[in-house]
Protein backbone atom coordinates (compact mmCIF):
# COMPACT_ATOMS: atom_id res chain seq x y z
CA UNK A 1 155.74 69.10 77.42
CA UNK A 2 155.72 67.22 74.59
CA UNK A 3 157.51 68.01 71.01
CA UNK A 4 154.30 70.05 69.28
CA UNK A 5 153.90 68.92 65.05
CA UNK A 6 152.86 70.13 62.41
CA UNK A 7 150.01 68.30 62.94
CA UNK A 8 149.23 70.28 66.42
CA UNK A 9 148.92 73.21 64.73
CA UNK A 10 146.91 72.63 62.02
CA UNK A 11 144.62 71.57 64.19
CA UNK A 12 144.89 74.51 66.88
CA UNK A 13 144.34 76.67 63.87
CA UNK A 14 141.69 75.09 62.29
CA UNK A 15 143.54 74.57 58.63
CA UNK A 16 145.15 71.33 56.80
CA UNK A 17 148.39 70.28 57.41
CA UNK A 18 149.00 70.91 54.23
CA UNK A 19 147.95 74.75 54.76
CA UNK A 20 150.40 74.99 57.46
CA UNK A 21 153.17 73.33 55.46
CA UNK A 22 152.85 75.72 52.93
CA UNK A 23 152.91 78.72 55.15
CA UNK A 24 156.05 77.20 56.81
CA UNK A 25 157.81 76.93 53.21
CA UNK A 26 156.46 80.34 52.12
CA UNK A 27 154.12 79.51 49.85
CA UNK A 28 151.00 81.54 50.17
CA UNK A 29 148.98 81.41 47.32
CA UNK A 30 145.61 80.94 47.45
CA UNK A 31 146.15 81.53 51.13
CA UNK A 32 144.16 84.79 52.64
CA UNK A 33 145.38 86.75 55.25
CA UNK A 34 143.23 85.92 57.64
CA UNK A 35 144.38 82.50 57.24
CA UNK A 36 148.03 83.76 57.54
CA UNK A 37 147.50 85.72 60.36
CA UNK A 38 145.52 82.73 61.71
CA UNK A 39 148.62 79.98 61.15
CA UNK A 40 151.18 82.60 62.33
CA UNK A 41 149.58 83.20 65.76
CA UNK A 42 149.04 79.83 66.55
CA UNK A 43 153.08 78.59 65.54
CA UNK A 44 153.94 81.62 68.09
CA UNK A 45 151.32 80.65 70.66
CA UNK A 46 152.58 77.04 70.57
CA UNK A 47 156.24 77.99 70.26
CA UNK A 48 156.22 75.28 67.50
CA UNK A 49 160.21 74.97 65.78
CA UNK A 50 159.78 73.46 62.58
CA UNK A 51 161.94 70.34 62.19
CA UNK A 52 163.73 70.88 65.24
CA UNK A 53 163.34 67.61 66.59
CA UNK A 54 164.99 66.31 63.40
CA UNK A 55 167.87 68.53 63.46
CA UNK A 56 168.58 67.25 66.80
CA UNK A 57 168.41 63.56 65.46
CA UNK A 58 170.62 63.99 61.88
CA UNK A 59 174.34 64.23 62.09
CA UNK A 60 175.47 66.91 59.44
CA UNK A 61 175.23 70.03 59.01
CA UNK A 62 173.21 72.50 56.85
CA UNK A 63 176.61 75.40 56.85
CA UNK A 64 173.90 78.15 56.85
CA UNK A 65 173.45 80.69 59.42
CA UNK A 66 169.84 82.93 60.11
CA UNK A 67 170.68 86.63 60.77
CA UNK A 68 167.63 89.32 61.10
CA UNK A 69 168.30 92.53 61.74
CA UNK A 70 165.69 95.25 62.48
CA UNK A 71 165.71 97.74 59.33
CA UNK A 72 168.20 96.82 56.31
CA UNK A 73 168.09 100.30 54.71
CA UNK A 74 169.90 101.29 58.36
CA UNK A 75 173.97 101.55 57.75
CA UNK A 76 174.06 100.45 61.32
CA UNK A 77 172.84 96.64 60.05
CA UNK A 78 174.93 96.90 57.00
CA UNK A 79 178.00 97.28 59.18
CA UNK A 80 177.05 94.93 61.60
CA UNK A 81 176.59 91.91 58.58
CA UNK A 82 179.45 92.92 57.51
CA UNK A 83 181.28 92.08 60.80
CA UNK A 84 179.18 88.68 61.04
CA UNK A 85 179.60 87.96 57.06
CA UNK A 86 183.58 88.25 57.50
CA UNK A 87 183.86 85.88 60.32
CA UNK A 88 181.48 83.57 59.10
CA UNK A 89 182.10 83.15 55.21
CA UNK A 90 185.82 82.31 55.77
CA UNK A 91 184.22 79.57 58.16
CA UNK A 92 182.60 77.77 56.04
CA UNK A 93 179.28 79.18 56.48
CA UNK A 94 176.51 80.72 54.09
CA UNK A 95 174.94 83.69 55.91
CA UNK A 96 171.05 84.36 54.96
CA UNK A 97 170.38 87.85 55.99
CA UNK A 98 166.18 88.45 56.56
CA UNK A 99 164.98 92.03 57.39
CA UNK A 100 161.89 91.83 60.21
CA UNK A 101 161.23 96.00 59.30
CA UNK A 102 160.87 96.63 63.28
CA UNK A 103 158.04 94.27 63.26
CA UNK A 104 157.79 91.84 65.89
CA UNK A 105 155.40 90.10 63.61
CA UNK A 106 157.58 90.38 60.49
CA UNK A 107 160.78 88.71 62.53
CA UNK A 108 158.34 86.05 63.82
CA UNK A 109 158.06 84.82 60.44
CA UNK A 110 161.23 84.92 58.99
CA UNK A 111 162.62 82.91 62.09
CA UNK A 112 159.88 80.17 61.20
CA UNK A 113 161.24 80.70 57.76
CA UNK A 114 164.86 80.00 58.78
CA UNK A 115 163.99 77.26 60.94
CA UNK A 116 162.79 75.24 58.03
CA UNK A 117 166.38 75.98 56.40
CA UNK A 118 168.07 73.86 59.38
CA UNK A 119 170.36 76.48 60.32
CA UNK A 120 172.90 75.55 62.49
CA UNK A 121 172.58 79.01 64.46
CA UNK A 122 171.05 82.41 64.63
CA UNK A 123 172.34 85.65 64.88
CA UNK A 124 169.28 88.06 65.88
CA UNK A 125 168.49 91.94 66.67
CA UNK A 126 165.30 91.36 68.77
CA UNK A 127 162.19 93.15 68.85
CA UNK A 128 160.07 92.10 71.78
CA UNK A 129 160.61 93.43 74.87
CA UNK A 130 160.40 90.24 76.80
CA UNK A 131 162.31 87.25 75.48
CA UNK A 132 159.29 85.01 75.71
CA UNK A 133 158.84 85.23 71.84
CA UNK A 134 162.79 83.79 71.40
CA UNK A 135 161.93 80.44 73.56
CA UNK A 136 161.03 78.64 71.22
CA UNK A 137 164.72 79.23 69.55
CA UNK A 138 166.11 77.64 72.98
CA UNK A 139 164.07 75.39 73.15
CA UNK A 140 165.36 73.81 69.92
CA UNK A 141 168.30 73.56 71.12
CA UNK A 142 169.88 76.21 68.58
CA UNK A 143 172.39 78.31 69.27
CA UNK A 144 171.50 81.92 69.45
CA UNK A 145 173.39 85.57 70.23
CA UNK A 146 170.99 88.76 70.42
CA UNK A 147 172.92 91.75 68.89
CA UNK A 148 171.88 95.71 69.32
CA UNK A 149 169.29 95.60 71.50
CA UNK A 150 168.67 93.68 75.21
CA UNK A 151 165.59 91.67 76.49
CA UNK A 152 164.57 92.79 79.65
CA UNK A 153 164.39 89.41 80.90
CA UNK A 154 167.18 88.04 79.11
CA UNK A 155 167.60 84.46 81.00
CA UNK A 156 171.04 83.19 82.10
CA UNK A 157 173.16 81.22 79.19
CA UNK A 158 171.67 83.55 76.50
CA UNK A 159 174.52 85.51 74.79
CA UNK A 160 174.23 88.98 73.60
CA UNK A 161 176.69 91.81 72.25
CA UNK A 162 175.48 95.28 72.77
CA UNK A 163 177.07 98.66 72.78
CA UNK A 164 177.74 100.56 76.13
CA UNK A 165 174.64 103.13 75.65
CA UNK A 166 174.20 103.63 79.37
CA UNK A 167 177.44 104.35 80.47
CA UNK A 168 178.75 106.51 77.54
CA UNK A 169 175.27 108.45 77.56
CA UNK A 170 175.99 108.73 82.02
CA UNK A 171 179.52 109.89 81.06
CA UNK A 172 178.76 112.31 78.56
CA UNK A 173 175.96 113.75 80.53
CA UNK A 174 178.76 114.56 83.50
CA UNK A 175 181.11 116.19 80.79
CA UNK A 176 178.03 118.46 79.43
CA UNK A 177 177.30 119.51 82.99
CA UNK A 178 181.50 120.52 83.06
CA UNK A 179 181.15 122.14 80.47
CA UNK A 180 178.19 124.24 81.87
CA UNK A 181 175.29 122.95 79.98
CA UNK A 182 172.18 123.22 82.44
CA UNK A 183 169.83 121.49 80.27
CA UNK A 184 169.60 118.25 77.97
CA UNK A 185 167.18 117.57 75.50
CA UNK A 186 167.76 114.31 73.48
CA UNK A 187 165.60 112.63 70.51
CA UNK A 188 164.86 109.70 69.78
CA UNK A 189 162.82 107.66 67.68
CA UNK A 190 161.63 104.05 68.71
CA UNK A 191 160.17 101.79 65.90
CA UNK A 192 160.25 98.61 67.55
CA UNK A 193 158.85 97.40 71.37
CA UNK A 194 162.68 97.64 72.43
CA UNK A 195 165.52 99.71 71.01
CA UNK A 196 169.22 100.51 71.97
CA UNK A 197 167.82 103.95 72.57
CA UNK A 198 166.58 103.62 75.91
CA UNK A 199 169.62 102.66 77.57
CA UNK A 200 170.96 105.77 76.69
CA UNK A 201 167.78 108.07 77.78
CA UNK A 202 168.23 106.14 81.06
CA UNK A 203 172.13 106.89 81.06
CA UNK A 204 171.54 110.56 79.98
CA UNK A 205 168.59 110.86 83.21
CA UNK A 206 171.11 108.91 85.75
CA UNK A 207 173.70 111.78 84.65
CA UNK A 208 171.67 114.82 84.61
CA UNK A 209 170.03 113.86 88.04
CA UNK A 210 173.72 113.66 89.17
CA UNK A 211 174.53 116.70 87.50
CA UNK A 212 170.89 118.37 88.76
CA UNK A 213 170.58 119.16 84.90
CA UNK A 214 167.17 119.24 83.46
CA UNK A 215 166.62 116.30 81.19
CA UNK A 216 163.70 115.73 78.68
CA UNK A 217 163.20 113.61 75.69
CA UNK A 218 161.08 113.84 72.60
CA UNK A 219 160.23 110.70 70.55
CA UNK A 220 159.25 111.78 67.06
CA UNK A 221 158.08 108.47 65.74
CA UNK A 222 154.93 108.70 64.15
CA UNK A 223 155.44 112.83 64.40
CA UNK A 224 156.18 114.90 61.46
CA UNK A 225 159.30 116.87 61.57
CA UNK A 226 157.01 119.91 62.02
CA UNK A 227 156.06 118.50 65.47
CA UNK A 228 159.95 118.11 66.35
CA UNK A 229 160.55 121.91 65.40
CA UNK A 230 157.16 123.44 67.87
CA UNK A 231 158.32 121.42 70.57
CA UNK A 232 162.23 122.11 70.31
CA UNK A 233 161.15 125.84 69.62
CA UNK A 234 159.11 125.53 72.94
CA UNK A 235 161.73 123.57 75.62
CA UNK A 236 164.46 126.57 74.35
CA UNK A 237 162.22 129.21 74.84
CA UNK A 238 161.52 128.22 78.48
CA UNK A 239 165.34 126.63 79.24
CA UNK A 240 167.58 128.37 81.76
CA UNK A 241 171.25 128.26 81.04
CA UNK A 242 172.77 126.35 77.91
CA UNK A 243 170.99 123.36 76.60
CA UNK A 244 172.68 120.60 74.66
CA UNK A 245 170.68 118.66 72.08
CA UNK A 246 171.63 115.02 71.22
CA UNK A 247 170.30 112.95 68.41
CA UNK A 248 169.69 109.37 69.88
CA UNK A 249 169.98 107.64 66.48
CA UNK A 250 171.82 108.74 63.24
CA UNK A 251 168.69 109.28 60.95
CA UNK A 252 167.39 111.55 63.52
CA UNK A 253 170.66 113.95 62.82
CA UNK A 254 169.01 114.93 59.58
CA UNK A 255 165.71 116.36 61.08
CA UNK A 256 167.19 118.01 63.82
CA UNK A 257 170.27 120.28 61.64
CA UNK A 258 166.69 120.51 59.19
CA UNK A 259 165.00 122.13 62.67
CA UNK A 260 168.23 124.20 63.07
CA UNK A 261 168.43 125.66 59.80
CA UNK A 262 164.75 126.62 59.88
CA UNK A 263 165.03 128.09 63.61
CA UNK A 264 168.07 129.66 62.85
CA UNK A 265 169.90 127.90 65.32
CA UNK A 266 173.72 127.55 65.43
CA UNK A 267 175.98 125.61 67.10
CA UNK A 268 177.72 125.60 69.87
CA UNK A 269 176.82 129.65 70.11
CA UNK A 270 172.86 128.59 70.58
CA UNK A 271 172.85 125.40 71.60
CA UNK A 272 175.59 122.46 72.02
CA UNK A 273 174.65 119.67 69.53
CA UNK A 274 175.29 115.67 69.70
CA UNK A 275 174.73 112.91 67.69
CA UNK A 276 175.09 108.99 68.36
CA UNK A 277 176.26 107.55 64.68
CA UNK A 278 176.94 109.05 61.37
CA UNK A 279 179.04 107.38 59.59
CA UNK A 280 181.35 110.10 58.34
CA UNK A 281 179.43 112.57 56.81
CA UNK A 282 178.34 115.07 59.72
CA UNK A 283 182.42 116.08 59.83
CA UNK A 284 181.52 117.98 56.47
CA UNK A 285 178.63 120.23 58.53
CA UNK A 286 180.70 123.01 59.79
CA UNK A 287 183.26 122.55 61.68
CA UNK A 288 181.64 119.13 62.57
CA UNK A 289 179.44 117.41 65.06
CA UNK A 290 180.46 116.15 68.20
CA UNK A 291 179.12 112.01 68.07
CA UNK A 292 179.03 108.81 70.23
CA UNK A 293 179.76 106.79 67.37
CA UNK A 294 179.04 102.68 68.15
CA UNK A 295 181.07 100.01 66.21
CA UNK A 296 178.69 97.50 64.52
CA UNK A 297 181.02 96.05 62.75
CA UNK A 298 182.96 94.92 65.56
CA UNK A 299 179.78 94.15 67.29
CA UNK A 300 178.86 91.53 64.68
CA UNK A 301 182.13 90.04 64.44
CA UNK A 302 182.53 89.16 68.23
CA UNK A 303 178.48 87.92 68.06
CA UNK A 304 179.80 85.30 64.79
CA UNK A 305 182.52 84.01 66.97
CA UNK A 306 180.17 83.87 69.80
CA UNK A 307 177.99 81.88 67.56
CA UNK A 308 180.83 79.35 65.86
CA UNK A 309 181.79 78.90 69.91
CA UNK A 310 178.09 77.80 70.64
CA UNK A 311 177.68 75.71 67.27
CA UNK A 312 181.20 74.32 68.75
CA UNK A 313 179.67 72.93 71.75
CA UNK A 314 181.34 75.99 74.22
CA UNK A 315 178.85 76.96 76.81
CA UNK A 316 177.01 80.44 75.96
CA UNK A 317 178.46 83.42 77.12
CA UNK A 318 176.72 86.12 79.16
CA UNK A 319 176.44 89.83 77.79
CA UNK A 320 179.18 91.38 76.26
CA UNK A 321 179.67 95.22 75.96
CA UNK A 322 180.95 97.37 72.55
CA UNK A 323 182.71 100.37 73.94
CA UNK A 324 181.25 103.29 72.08
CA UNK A 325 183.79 106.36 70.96
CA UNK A 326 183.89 109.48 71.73
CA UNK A 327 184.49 111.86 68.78
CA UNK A 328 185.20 115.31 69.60
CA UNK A 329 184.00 118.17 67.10
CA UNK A 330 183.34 121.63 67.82
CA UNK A 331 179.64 121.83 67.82
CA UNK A 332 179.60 121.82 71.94
């Protein structure tokens, strides 16, 4: 196929060249959203890569590296550009960090955006499902690590660094049933089309079918944490044996001691309680919560040197795995 312009899609979409131009370099005034939308769909649909045929063709280097992460207000991404920002500063590099909110959409357009920056690489938490919407970044030629979260088509010489969510989720599901929990009951909440958290629901179901524990999970996105308290309030009331709740997701944590407090629920004497990620405080709640606590900042500092290999000409490594800790506090 051949190289597609600028050209190509101003005419797919029906606007000037000009038009598209200016959405490329974010200018949008004057410009509806309709027309936005409009321009935006068709540079996906066409997989175009601004000026990637001339960043093949030059022979310097712009020194800037794309990173978009899923939600910025999240600690998690702050530690993880902080893993990226020390490997890749002392290199050389200027990091531009973009925030795609969980939007597939949103991260669509700031990877256009970047592309027009010539960066010499990308470091990116995705949020399609499929990798079909990343192509385009191969295509180009760039070099590329996914972080956090995996594609579930992720093609051979892609290189991603993700934490070990299924197997710590398996193993801790084995150690609940030892320690005679009968019944699991995780929660998660899933902005985006993928998310880190389904590897551990399927690692938490793998161990309780092992374990013949019962195993159900409630995704609160878009619920109110009423909704979260009737249907937590419900699973106890018809559970046999001890249950263990686990918080897929830091933020969740919150909600669920909120849930506690207003059930009246204590821990471990009423139910065993878990959380994935903290970052420090939860020690201070009792005697302290038990967690599966990832490391993002190591995570981003093994996808920069991934990344500085690539840019270096190194062939792209397959997946690599974050162990994930076990901290052990008194609230199983």
């Amino acid at each position: 196929m051949k190289n597609v312009t600028i050209a190509d899609v101003a005419k797919a979409a029906g606007v000037s060249v000009t038009t598209v131009s200016r959405f490329i370099n974010g200018n949008y005034k004057k410009m509806s959203d309709t027309t936005k939308r409009r321009v935006q769909q068709t540079i996906t649909e066409l997989h175009y890569a601004p000026k990637a045929s001339a960043r093949k063709m030059r022979q310097d280097f712009s020194q800037m590296i794309g990173v978009v992460v899923g939600d910025i207000s999240n600690v998690f991404s702050s530690l993880l550009f902080k893993g990226i920002y020390d490997v890749l500063q002392p290199a050389g590099y200027d990091v531009l960090l973009m925030n795609s909110n969980n939007s597939l959409a949103a991260e669509q357009n700031e990877l256009t955006r970047l592309f027009t920056q010539q960066v010499d690489g990308l470091i990116l938490q995705p949020n399609a499902e499929t990798f079909t919407p990343y192509q385009r970044i191969r295509d180009a030629q760039l070099p590329l690590v996914l972080v956090d979260r995996e594609t579930v088509d992720q093609p051979q010489g892609v290189t991603a660094i993700v934490s070990s969510n299924f197997d710590a989720s398996y193993q801790l599901a084995i150690r609940l049933a030892n320690q005679g929990y009968q019944n699991i009951i995780t929660v998660s909440r899933t902005l985006a089309e993928i998310s880190a958290q389904s590897k551990r629901i399927a690692g938490f179901t793998a161990g309780a079918i092992q374990s013949q524990q019962t195993m159900v999970n409630l995704e609160t996105a878009h619920h109110h944490r009423d909704w979260l308290q009737q249907q937590l309030q419900a699973k106890l009331a018809t559970a046999t044996g001890k249950t263990a709740v686990i918080s897929l997701m830091g933020p969740v944590l919150f909600d669920l001691l909120a849930v506690c407090q207003s059930l009246h629920l204590t821990f471990p004497n009423d139910i065993g309680l878990v959380s994935f990620d903290d970052w420090t405080w939860s020690q201070y709640v009792n005697d302290g919560i038990f967690l599966l606590q990832q490391q993002p900042e190591l995570m981003g500092h093994v996808a920069a040197e991934k990344l500085l290999q690539q840019i270096q000409k190194a062939p792209a490594s397959a997946t690599t795995y974050i162990p994930v800790r076990t901290i052990g506090k008194p609230s199983l």
